[in-house]
Protein backbone atom coordinates (compact mmCIF):
# COMPACT_ATOMS: atom_id res chain seq x y z
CA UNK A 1 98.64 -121.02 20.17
CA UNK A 2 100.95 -120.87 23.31
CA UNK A 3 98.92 -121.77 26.94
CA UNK A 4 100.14 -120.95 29.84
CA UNK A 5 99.92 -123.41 32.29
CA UNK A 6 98.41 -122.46 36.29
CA UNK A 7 101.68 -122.04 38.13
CA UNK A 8 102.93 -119.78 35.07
CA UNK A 9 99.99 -117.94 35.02
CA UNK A 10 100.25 -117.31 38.60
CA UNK A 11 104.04 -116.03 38.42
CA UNK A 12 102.49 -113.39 35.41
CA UNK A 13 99.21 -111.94 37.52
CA UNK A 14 101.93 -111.79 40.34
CA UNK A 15 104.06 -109.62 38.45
CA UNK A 16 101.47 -107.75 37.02
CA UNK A 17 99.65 -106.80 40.37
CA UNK A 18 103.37 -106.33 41.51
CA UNK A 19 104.13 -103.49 39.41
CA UNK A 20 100.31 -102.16 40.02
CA UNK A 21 101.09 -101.33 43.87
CA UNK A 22 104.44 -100.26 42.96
CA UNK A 23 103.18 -97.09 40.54
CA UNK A 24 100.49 -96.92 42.76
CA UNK A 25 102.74 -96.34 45.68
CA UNK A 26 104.60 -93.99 43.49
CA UNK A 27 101.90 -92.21 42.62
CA UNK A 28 100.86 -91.59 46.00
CA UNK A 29 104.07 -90.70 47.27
CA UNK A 30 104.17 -87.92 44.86
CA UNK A 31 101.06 -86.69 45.93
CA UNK A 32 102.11 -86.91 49.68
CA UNK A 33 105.52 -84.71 48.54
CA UNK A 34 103.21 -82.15 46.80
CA UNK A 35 100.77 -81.86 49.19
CA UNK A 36 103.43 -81.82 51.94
CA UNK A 37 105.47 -78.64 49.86
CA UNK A 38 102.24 -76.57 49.72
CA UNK A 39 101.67 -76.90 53.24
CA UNK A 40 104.96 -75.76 53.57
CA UNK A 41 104.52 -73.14 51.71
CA UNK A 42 100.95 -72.09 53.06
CA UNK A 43 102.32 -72.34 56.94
CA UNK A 44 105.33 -70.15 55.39
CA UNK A 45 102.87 -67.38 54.48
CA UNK A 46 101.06 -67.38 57.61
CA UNK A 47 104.21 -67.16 59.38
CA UNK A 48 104.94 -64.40 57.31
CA UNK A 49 101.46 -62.50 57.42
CA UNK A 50 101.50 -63.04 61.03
CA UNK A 51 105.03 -61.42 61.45
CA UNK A 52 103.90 -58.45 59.10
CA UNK A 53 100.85 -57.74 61.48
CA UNK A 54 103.37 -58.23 64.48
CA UNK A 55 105.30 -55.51 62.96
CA UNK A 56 102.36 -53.48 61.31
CA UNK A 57 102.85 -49.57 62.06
CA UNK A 58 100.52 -47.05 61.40
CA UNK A 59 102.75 -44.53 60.35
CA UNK A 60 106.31 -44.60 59.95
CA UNK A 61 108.86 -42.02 59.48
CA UNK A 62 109.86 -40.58 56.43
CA UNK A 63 113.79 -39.74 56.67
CA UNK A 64 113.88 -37.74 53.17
CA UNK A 65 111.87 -34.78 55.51
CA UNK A 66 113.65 -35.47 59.12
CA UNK A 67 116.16 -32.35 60.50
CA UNK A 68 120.02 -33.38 60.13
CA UNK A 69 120.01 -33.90 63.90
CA UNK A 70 117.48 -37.09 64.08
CA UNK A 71 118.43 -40.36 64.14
CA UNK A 72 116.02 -43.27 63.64
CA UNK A 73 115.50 -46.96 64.03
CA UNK A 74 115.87 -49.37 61.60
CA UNK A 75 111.86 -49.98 60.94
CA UNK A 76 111.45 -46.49 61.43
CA UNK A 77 109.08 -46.42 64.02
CA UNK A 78 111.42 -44.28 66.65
CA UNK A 79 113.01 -40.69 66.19
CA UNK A 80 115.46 -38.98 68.76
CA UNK A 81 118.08 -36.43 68.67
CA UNK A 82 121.54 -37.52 67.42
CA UNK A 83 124.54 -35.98 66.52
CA UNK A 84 124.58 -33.72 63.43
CA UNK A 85 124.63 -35.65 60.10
CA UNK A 86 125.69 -34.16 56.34
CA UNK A 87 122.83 -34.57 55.04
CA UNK A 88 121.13 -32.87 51.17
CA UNK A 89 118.75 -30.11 51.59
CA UNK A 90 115.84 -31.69 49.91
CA UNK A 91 112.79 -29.45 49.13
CA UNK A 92 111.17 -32.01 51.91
CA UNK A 93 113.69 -31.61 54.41
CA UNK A 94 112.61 -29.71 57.49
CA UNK A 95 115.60 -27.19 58.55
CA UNK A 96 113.90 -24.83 61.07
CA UNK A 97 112.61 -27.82 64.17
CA UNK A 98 113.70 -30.66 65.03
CA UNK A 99 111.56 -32.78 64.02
CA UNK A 100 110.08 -34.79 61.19
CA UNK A 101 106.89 -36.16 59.21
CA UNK A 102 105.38 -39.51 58.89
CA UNK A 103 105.90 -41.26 55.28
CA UNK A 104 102.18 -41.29 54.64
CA UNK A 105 100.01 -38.20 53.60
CA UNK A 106 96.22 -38.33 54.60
CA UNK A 107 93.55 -36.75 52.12
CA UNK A 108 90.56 -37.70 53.32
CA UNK A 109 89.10 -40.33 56.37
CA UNK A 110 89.84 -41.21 59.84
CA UNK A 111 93.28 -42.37 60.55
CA UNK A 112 95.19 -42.94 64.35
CA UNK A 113 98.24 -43.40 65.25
CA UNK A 114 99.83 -43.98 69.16
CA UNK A 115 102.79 -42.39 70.07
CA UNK A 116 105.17 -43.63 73.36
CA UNK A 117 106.78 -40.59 74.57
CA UNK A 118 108.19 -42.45 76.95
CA UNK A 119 110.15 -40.32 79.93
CA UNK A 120 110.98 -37.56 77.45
CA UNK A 121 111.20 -33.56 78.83
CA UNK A 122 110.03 -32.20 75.77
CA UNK A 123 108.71 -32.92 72.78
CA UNK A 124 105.87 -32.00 70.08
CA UNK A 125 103.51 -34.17 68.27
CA UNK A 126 100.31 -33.95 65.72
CA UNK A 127 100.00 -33.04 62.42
CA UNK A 128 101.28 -30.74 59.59
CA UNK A 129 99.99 -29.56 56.66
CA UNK A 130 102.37 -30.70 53.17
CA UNK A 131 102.76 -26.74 52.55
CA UNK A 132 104.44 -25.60 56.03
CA UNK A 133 107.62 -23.59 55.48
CA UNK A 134 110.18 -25.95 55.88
CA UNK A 135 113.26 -24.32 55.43
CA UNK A 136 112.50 -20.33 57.93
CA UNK A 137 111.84 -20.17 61.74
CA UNK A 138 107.82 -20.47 62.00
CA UNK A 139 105.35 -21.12 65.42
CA UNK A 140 103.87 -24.15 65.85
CA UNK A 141 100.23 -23.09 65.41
CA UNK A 142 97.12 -24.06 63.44
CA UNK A 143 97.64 -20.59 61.47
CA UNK A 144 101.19 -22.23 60.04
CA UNK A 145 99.75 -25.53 59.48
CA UNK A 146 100.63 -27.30 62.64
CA UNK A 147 97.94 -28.95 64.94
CA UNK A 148 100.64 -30.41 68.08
CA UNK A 149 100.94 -30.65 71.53
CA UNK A 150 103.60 -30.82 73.39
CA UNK A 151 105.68 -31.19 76.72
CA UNK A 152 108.01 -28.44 77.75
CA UNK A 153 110.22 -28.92 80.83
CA UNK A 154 109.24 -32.16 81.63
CA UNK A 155 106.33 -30.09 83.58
CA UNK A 156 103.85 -28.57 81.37
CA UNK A 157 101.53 -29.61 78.51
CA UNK A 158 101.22 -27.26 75.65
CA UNK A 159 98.36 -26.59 72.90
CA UNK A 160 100.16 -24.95 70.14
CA UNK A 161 97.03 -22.24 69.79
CA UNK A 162 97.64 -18.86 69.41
CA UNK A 163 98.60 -18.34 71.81
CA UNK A 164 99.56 -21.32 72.65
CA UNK A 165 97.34 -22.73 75.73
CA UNK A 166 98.37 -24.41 78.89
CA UNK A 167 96.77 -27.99 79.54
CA UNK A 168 95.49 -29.52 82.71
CA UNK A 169 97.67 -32.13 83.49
CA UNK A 170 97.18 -34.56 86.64
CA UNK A 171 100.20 -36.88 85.96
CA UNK A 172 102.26 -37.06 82.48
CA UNK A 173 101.29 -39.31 79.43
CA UNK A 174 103.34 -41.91 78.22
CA UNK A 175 101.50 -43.00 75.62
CA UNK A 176 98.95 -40.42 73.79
CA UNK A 177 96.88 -41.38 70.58
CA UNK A 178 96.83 -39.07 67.67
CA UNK A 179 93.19 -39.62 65.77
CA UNK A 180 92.56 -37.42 62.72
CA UNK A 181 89.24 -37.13 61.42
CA UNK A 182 90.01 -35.40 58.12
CA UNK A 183 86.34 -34.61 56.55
CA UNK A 184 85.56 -33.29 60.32
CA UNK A 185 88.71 -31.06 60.46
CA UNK A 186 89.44 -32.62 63.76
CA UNK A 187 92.62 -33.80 65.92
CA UNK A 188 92.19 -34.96 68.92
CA UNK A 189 94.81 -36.06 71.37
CA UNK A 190 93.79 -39.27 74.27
CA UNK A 191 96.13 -40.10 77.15
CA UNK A 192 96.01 -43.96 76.14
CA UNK A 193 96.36 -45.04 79.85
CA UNK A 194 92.99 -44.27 80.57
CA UNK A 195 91.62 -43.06 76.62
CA UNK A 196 90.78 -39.23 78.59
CA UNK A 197 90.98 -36.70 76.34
CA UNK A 198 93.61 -34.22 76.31
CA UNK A 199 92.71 -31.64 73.61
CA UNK A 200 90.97 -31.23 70.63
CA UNK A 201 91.65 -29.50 67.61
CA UNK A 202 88.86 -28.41 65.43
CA UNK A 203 89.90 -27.38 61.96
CA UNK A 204 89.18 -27.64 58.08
CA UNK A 205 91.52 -29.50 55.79
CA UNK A 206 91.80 -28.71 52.46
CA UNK A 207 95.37 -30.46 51.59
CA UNK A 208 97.45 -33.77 52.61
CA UNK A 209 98.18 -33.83 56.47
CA UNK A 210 101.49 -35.86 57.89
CA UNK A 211 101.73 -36.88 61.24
CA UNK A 212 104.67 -34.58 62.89
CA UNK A 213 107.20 -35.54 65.35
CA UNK A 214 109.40 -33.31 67.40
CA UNK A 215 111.85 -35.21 70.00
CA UNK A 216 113.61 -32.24 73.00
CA UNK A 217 116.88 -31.65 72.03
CA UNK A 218 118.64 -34.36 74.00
CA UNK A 219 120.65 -37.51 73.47
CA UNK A 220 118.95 -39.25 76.70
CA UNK A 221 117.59 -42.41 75.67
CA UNK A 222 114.64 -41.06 77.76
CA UNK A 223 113.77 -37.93 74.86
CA UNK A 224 112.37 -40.78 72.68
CA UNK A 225 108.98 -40.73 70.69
CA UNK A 226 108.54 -44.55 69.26
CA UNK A 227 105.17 -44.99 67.28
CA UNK A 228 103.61 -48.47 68.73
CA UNK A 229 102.37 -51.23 65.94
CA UNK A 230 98.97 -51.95 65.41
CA UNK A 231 99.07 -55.10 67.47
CA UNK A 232 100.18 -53.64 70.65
CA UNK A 233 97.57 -51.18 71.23
């Protein structure tokens, strides 16, 4: 049988606790790498989740029902008027306002949405029943499926009743909060500023609601209704 003498047994526990640290290192290296990519990947998806509630709208606009003369931003959170665009007449398409419906139909709960009207002269906003007549020359009124308000002549705030009915108004809104209580039949309208109410419609529901938008019929930067994300209220 072969001995190995002291110094040669020395050189061989060398080696072997040699290549010991070096898997070991290798080993630990490659659990530094993996833990290091799923961090990566974990602070990637908060980065993303935290951008989605940045930019988190409560309703958006739905193009596909919008009147040929809207134009609308790229996240489709703002509407104005625009030059006239060839667009299909869709059964959705609205033809008789200027205006438009949110993407989203509500069927039942409580739902809110803010709207920055911003320095605009007139406008209309609310909601609208999924049956209105899209396509003939109606009045915005509860009895055609429309629960607005709006501003006419930069001056005077409107309740689309029937007839429609003049609001007090000390100063005028900016921002104004749409909450629909659908079970309740109720739309009420807040002057966010200072979360005063400005009207209140009492209804019953018995089909999807949109939320309507209806920028004046002017190319002023100013005649712009922009619905605010979640996070900024």
């Amino acid at each position: 049988m072969y001995h190995l003498n002291d110094k040669a047994l020395g050189v061989y526990f060398y080696q072997r606790k040699r290549c010991f640290y070096i898997h070991t290192c290798k080993f630990i290296a490659r659990c530094v790498v993996k833990c290091l990519c799923t961090l990566e990947v974990f602070l990637l998806f908060v980065v993303i989740s935290k951008v989605e509630d940045i930019v988190r709208f409560p309703v958006v606009l739905d193009p596909n029902t919008a009147q040929s003369n809207l134009e609308f931003s790229e996240e489709l959170s703002c509407v104005q008027y625009s030059s006239k665009k060839l667009l299909p007449n869709n059964p959705e398409r609205l033809i008789n306002r200027v205006s438009v419906l949110g993407a989203t139909g509500f069927t039942s709960g409580k739902h809110s949405w803010t709207v920055d009207v911003g320095q605009g002269k007139d406008w209309y906003i609310g909601v609208a029943l999924d049956s209105i007549q899209r396509k003939n020359t109606i009045f915005l009124s509860p009895a055609e499926g429309f629960w607005v308000i709006g501003l006419s002549n930069g001056d005077s705030l409107w309740a689309q009743t029937t007839p429609r009915s003049k609001l007090p108004m000390k100063e005028k809104p900016n921002r104004i909060t749409v909450e629909l209580d659908y079970e309740k039949g109720k739309v009420v309208f807040i002057n966010a500023a200072d979360s005063t109410k400005i009207h209140t419609f009492k209804d019953k529901f018995t089909e999807k609601v949109f939320s309507y938008f209806s920028p004046g019929l002017c190319k002023d930067v100013q005649n712009l209704l922009s619905v605010l994300p979640v996070s900024f209220l």
